[in-house]
N, C-alpha and C. Protein backbone atom coordinates (compact mmCIF):
# COMPACT_ATOMS: atom_id res chain seq x y z
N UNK A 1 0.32 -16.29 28.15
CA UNK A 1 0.91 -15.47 27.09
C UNK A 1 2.15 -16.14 26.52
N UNK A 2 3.21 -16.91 28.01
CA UNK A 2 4.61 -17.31 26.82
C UNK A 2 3.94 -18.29 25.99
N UNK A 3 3.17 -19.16 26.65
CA UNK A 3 2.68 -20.74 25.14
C UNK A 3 1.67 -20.01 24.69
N UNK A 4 1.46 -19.02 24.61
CA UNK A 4 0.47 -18.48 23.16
C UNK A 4 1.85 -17.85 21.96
N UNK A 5 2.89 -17.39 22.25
CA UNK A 5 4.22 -17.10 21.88
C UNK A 5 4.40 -18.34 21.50
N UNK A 6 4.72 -19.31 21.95
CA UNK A 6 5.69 -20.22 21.60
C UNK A 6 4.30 -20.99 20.77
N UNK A 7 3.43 -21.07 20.80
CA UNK A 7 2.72 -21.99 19.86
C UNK A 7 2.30 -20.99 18.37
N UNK A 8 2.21 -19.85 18.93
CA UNK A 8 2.27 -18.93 17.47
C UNK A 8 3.40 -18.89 16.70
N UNK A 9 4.57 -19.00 17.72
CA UNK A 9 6.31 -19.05 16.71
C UNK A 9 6.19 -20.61 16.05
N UNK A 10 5.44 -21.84 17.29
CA UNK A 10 5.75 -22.97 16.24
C UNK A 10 4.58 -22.96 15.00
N UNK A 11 3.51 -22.28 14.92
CA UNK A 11 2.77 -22.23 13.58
C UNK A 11 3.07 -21.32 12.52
N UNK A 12 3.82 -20.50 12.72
CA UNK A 12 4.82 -19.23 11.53
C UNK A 12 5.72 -20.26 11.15
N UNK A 13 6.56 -21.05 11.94
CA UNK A 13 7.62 -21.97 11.50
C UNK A 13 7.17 -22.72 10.51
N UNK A 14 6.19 -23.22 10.39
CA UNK A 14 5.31 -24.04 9.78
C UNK A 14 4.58 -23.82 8.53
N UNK A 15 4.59 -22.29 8.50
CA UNK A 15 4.03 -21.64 7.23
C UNK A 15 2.16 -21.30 7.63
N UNK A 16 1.91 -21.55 9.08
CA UNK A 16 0.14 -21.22 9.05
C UNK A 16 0.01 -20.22 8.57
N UNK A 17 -0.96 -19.93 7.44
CA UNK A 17 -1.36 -18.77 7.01
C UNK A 17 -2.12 -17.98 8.03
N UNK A 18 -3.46 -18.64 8.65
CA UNK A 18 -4.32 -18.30 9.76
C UNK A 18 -3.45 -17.35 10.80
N UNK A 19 -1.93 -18.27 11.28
CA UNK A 19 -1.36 -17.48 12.19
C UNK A 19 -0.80 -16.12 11.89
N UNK A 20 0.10 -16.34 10.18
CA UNK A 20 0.47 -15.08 9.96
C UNK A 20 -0.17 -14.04 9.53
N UNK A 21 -1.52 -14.12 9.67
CA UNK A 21 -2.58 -13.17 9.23
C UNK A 21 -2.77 -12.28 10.52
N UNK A 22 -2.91 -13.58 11.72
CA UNK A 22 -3.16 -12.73 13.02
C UNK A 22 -1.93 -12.07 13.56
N UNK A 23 -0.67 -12.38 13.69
CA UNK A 23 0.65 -11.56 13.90
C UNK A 23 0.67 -10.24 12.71
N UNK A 24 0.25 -10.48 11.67
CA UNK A 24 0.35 -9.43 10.99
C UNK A 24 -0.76 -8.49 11.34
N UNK A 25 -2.06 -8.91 11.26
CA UNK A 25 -3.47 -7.91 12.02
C UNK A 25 -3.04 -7.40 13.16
N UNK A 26 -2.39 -8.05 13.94
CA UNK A 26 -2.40 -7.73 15.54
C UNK A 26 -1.39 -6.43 15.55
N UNK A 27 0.15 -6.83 14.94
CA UNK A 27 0.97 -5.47 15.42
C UNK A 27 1.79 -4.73 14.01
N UNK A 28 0.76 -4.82 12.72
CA UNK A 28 1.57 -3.87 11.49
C UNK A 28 1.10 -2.75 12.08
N UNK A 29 0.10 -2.00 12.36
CA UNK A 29 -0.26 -1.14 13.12
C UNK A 29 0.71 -0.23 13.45
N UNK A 30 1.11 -0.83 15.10
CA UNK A 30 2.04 -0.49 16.02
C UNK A 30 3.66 -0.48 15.39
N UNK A 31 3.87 -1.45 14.61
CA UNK A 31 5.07 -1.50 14.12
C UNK A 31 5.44 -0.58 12.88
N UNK A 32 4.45 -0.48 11.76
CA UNK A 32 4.55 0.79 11.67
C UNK A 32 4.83 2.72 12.18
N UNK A 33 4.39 2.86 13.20
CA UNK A 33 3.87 3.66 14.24
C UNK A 33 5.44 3.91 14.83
N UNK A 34 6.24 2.74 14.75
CA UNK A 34 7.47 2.73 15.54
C UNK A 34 8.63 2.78 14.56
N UNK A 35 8.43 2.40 13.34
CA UNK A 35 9.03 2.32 12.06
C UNK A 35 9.54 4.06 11.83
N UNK A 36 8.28 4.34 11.71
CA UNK A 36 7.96 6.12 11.62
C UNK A 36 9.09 6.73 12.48
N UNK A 37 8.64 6.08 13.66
CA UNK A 37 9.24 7.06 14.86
C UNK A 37 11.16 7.04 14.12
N UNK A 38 11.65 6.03 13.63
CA UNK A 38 12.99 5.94 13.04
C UNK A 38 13.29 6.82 12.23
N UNK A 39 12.22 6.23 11.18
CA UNK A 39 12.78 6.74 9.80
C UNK A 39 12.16 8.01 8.95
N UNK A 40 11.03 8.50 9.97
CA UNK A 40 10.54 9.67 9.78
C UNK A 40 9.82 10.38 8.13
N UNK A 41 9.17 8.95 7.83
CA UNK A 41 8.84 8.89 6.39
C UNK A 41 7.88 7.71 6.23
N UNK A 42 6.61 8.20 5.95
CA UNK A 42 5.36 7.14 5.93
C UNK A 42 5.44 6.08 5.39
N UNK A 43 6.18 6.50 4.03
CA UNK A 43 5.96 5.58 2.96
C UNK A 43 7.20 4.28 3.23
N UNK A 44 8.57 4.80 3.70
CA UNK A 44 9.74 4.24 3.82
C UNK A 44 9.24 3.00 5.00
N UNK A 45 8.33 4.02 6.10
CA UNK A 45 8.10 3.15 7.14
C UNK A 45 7.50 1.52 7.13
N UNK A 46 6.61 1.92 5.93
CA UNK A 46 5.32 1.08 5.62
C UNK A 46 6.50 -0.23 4.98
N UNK A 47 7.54 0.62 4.03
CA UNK A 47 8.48 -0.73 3.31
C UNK A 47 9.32 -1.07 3.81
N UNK A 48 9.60 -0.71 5.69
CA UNK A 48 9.98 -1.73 6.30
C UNK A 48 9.28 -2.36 7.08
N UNK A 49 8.15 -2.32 7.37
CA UNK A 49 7.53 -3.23 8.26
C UNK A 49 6.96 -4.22 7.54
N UNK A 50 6.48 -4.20 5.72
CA UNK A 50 5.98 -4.92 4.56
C UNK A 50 7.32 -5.85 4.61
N UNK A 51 8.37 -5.18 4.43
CA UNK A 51 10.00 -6.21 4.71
C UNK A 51 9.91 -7.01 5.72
N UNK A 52 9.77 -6.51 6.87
CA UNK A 52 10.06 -7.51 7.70
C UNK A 52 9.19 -8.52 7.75
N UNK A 53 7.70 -8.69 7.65
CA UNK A 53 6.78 -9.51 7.26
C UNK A 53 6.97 -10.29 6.55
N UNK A 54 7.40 -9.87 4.70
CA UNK A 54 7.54 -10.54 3.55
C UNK A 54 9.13 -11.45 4.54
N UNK A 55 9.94 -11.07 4.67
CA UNK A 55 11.42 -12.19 5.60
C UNK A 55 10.62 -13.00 6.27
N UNK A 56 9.61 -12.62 7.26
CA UNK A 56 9.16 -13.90 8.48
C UNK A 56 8.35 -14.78 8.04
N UNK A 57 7.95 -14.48 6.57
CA UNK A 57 7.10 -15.16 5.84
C UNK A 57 7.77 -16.20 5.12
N UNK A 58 8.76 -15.60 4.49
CA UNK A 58 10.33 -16.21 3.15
C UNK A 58 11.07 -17.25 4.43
N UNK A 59 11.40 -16.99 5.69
CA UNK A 59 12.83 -17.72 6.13
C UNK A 59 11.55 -18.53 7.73
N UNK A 60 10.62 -18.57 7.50
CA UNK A 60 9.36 -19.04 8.76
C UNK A 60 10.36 -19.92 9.01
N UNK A 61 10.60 -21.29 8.20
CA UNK A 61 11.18 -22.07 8.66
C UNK A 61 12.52 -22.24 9.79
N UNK A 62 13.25 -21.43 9.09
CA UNK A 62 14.31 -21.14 9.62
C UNK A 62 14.45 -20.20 10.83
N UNK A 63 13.45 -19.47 11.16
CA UNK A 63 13.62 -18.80 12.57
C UNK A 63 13.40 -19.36 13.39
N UNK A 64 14.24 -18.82 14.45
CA UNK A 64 14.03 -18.67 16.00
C UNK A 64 13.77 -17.77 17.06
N UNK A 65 12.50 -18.45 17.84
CA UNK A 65 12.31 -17.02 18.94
C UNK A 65 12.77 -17.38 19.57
N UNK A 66 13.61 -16.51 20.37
CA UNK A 66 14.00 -16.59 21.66
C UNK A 66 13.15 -15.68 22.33
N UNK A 67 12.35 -15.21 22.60
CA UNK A 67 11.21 -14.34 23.37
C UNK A 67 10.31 -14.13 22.50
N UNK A 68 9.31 -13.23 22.27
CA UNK A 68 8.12 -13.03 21.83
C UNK A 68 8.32 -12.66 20.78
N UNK A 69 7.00 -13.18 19.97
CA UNK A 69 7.03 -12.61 18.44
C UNK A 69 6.75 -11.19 18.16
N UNK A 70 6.09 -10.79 19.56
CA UNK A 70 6.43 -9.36 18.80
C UNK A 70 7.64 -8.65 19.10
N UNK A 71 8.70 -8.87 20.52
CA UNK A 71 9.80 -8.73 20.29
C UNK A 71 10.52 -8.83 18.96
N UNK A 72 10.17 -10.08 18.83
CA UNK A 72 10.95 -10.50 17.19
C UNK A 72 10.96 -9.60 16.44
N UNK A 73 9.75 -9.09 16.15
CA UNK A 73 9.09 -8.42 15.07
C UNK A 73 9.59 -6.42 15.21
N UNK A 74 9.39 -6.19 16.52
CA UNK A 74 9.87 -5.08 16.78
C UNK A 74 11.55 -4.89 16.61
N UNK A 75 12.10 -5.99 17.07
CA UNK A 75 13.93 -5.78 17.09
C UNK A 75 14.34 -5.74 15.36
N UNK A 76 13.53 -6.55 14.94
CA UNK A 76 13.33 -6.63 12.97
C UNK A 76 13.51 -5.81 12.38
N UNK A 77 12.20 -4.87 12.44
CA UNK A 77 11.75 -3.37 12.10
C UNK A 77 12.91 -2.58 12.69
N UNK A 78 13.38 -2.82 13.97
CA UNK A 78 14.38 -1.43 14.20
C UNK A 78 15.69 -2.02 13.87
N UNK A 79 16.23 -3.45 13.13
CA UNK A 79 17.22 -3.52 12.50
C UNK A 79 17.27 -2.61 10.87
N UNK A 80 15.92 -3.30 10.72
CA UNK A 80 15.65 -2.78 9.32
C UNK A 80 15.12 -1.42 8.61
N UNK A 81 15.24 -0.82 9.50
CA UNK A 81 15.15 0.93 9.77
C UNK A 81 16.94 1.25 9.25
N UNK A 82 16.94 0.89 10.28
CA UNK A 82 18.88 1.04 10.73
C UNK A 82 19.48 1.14 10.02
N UNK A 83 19.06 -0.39 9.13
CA UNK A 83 20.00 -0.88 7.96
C UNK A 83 19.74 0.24 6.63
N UNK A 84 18.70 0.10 6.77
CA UNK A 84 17.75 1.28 5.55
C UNK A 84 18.65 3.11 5.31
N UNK A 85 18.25 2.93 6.70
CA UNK A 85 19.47 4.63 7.04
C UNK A 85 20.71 4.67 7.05
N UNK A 86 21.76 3.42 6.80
CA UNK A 86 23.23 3.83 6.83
C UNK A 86 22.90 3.02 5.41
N UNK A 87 22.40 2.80 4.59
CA UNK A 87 21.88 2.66 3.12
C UNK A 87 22.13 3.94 2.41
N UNK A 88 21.16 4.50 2.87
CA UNK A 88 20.80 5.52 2.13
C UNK A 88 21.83 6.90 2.84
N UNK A 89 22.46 6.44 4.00
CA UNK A 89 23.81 7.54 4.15
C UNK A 89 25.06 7.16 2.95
N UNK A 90 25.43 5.94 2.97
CA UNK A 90 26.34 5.37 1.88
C UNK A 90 26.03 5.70 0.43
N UNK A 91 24.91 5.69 -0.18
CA UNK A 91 24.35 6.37 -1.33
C UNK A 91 24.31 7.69 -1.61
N UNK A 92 24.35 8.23 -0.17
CA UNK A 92 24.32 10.11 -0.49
C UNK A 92 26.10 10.49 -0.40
N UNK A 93 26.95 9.52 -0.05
CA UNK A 93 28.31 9.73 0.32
C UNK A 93 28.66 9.56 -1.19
N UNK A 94 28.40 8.20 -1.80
CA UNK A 94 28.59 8.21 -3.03
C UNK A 94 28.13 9.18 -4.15
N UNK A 95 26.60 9.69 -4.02
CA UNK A 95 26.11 10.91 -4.78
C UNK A 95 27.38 12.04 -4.69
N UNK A 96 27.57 12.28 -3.42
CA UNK A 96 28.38 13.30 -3.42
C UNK A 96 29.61 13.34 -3.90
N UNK A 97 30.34 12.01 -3.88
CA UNK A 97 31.32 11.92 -4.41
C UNK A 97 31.59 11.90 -6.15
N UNK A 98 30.28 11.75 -6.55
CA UNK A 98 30.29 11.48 -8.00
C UNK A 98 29.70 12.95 -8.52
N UNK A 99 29.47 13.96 -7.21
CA UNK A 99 29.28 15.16 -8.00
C UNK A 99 30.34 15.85 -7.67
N UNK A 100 31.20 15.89 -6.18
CA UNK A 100 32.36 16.04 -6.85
C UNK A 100 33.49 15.87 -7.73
N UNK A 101 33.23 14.97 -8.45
CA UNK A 101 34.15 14.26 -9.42
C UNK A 101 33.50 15.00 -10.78
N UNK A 102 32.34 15.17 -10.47
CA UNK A 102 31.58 16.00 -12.45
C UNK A 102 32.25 17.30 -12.00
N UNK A 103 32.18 17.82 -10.92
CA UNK A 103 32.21 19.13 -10.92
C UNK A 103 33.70 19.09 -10.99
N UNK A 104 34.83 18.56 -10.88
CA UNK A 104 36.33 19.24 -10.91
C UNK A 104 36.62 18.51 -12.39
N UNK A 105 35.93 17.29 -12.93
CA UNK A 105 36.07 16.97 -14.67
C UNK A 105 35.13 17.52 -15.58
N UNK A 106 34.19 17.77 -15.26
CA UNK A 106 33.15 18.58 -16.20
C UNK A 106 33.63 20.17 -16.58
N UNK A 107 33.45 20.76 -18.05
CA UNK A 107 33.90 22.18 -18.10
C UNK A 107 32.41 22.49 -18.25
N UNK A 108 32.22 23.66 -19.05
CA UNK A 108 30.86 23.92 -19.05
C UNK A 108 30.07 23.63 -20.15
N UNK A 109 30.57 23.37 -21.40
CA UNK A 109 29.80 22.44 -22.43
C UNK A 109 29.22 21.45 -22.06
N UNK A 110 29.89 20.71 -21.52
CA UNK A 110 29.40 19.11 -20.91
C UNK A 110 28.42 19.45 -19.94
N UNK A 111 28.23 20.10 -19.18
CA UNK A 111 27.56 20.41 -17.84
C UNK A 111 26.27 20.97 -18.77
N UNK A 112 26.56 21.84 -19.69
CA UNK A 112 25.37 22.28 -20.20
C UNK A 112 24.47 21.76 -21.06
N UNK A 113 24.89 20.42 -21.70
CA UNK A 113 24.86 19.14 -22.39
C UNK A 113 24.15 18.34 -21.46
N UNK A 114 24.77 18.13 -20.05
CA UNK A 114 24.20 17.09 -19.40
C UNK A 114 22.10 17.91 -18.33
N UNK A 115 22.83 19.33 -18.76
CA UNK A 115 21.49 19.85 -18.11
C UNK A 115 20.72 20.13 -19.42
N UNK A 116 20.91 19.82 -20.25
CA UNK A 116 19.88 19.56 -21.27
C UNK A 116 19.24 18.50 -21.40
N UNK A 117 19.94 17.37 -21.46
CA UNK A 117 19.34 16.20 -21.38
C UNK A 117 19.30 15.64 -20.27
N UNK A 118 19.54 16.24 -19.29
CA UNK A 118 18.01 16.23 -17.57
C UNK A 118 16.94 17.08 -18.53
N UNK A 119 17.07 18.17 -18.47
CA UNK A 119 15.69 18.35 -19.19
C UNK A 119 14.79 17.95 -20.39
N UNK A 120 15.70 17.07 -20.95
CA UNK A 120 14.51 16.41 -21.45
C UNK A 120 14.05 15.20 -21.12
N UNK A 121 15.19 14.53 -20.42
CA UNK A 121 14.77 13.47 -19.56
C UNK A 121 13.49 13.65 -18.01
N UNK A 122 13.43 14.98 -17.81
CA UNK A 122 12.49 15.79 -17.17
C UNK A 122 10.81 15.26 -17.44
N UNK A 123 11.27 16.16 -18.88
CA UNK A 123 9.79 16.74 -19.40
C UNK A 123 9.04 15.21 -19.94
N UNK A 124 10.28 13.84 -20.20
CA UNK A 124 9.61 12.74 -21.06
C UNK A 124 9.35 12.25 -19.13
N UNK A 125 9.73 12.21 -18.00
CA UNK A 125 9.38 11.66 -16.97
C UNK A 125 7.79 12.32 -16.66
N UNK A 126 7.93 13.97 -16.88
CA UNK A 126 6.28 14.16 -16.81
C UNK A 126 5.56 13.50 -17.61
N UNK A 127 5.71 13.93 -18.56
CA UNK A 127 4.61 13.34 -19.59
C UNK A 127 4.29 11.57 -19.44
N UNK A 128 4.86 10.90 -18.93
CA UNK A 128 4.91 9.61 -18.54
C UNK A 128 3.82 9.41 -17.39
N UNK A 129 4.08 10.57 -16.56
CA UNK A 129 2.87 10.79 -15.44
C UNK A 129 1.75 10.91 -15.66
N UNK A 130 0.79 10.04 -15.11
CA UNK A 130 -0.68 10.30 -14.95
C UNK A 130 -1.15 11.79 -14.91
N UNK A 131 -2.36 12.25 -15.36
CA UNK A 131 -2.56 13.67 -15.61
C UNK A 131 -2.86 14.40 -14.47
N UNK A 132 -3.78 13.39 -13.47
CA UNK A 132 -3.66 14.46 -12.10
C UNK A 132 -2.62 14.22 -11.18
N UNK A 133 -1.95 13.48 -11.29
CA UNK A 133 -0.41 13.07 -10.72
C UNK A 133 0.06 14.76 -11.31
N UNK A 134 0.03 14.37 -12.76
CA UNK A 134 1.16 15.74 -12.96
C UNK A 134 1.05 17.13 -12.72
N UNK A 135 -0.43 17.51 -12.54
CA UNK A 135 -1.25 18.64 -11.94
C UNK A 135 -0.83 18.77 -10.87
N UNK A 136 -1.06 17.79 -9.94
CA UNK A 136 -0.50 18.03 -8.78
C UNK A 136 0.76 18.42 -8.43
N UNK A 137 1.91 17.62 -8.95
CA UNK A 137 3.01 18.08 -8.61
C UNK A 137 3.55 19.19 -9.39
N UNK A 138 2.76 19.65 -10.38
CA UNK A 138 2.94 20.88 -11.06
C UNK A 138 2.99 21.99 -10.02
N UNK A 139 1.09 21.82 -9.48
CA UNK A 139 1.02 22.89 -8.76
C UNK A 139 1.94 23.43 -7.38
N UNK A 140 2.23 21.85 -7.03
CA UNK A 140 3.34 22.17 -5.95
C UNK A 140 4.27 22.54 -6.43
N UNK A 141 5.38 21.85 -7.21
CA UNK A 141 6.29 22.08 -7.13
C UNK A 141 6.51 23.48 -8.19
N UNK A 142 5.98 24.09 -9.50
CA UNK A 142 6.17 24.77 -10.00
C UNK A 142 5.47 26.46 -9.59
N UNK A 143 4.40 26.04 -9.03
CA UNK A 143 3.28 27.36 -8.67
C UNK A 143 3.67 27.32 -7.00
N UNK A 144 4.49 26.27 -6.63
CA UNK A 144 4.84 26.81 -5.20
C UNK A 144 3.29 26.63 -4.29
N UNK A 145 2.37 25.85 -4.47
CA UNK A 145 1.00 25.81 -4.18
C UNK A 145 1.04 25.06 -2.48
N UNK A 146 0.60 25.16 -1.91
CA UNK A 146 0.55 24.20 -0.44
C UNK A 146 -0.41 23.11 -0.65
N UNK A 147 -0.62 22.00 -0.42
CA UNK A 147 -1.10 20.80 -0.33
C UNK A 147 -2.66 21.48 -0.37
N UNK A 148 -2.95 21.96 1.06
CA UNK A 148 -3.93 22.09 1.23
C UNK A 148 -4.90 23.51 -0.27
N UNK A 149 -4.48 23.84 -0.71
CA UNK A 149 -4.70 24.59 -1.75
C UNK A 149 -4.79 23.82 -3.03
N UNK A 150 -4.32 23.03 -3.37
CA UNK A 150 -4.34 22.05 -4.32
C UNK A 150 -5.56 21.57 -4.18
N UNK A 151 -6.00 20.72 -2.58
CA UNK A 151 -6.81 19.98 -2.52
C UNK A 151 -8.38 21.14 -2.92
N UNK A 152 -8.26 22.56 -2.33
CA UNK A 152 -8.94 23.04 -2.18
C UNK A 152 -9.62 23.57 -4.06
N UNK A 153 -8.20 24.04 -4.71
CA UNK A 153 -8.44 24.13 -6.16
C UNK A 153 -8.75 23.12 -7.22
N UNK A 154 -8.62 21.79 -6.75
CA UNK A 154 -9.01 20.62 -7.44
C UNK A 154 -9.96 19.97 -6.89
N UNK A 155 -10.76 20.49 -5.83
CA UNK A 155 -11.98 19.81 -5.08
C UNK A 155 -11.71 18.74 -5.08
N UNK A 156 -10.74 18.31 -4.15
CA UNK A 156 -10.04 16.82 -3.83
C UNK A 156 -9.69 17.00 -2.21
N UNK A 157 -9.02 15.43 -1.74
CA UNK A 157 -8.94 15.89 -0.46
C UNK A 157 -7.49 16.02 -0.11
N UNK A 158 -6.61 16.62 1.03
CA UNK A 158 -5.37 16.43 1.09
C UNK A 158 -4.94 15.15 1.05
N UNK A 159 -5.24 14.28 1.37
CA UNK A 159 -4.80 12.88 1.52
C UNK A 159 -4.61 11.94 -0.11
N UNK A 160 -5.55 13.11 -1.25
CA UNK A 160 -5.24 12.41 -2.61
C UNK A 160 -4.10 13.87 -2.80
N UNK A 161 -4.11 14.25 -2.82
CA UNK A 161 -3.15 15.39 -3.28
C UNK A 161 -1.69 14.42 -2.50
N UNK A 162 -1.90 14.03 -1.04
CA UNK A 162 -0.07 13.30 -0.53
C UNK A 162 0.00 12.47 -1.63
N UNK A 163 -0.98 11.71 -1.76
CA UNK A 163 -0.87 10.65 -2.29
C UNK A 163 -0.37 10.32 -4.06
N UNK A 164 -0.68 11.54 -4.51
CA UNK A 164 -0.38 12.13 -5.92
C UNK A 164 0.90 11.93 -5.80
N UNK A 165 1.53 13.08 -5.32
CA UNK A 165 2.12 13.71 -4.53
C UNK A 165 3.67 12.73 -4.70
N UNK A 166 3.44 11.83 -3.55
CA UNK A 166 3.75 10.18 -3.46
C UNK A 166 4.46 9.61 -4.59
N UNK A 167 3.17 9.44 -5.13
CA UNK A 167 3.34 8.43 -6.34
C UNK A 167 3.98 9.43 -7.69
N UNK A 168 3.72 10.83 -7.78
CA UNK A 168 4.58 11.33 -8.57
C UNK A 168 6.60 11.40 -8.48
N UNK A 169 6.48 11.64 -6.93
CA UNK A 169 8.10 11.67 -6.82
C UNK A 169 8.50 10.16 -6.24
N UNK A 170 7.83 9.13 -6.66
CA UNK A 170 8.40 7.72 -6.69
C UNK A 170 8.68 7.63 -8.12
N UNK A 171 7.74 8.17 -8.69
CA UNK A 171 7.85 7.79 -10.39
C UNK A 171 8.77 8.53 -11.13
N UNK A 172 9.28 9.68 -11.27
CA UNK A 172 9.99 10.85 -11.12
C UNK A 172 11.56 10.48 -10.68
N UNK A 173 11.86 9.64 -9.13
CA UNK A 173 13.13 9.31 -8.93
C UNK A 173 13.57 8.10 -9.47
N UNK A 174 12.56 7.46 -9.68
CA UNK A 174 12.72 6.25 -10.63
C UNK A 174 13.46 6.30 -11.91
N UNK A 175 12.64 7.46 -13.04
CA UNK A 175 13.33 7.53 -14.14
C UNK A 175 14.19 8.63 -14.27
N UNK A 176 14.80 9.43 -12.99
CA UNK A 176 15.89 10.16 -13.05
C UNK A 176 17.12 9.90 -12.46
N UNK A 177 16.78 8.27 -11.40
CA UNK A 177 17.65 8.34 -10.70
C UNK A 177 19.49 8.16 -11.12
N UNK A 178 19.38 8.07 -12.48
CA UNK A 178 20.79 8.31 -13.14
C UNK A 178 21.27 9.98 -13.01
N UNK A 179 20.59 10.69 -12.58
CA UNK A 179 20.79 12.43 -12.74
C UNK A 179 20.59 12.81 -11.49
N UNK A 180 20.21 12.20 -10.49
CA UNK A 180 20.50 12.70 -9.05
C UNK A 180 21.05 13.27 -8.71
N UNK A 181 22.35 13.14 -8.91
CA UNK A 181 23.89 13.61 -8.38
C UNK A 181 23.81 15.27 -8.98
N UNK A 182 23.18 14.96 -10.38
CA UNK A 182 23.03 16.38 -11.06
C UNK A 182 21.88 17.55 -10.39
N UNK A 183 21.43 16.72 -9.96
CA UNK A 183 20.05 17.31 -9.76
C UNK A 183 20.73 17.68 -8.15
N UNK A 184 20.70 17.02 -7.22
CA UNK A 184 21.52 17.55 -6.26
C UNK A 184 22.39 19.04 -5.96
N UNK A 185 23.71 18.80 -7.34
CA UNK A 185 24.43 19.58 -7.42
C UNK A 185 23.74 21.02 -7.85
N UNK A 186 22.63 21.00 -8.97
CA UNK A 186 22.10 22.35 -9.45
C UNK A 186 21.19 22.94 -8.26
N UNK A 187 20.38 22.23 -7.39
CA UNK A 187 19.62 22.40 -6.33
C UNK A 187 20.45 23.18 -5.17
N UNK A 188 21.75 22.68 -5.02
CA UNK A 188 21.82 22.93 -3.45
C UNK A 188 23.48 24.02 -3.85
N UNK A 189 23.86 24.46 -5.09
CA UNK A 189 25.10 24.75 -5.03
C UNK A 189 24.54 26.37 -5.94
């Protein structure tokens, strides 16, 4: 097992495709699976273990194992979890700070100005959406519908309804993510 390690780390070093096909077949799986267990989000999970891959792929040359590649690969993933979550704590510190700052400079013209144009910055993000993308997250999010009811009223299965689902509130935070802070503040206050 160690010179199956050490001859697999010296063919990644090297750029073998053959090898990084089989390190990647063998434990995205599992490393996913453990990704999850962190960051408690399928999709987040999947774009760090795709990260850490796409790095061992980009810097092959330049690494070093000191123990096993899947050590490697596992200590990776739970750096890059880590890093991911005091990311996205620093971004919600800043959200917050930039909605406390609208909320003690904003009067209510402006506020009512800026929730106008969220809403129309809204309605041009739906309409941008694919049609059963937008069904879907209609039915959830506006009719209050459960997944499984969707799937059941659109003779689809739950797994296209997540997946809608998914791809609607990727597409959605994408072209709102300038109004977050707003969207935040009207949501939770």
């Amino acid at each position: 097992m160690e010179f199956q390690d050490e001859q697999i780390a010296s063919l990644l070093s090297k750029r073998d495709e053959a090898a990084f096909e089989q390190v990647f077949k063998t434990h995205y799986k599992n490393l996913h699976a453990y990704a999850f267990t962190i960051l408690k989000d399928e999709d987040e999970a999947e774009e760090m273990v795709q990260q850490v891959f796409f790095k061992l792929w980009d810097r092959a040359e330049h690494l070093n194992f000191s123990g096993s590649v899947a050590a490697y690969l596992y200590r990776s993933v739970h750096n890059e979890s880590l890093n991911y979550l005091k990311h996205q704590k620093v971004r919600f510190n800043h959200q917050m700070h930039v909605v406390h700052s609208m909320k003690n400079q904003a009067d209510y013209s402006s506020g009512r100005m800026m929730t106008r144009e969220l809403e129309d910055k809204f309605q041009a993000a739906m309409g941008d959406l694919p049609e059963q993308c937008r069904t879907i997250f209609q039915l959830s999010r506006f009719d209050e519908m459960k997944y499984r009811e969707i799937a059941d009223k659109l003779s689809i299965s739950v797994k296209t309804v997540e997946a809608q689902m998914g791809k609607a509130l990727k597409i959605l935070r994408a072209k709102l993510i300038d109004f977050l802070p707003l969207l935040f503040l009207l949501f939770h206050l």
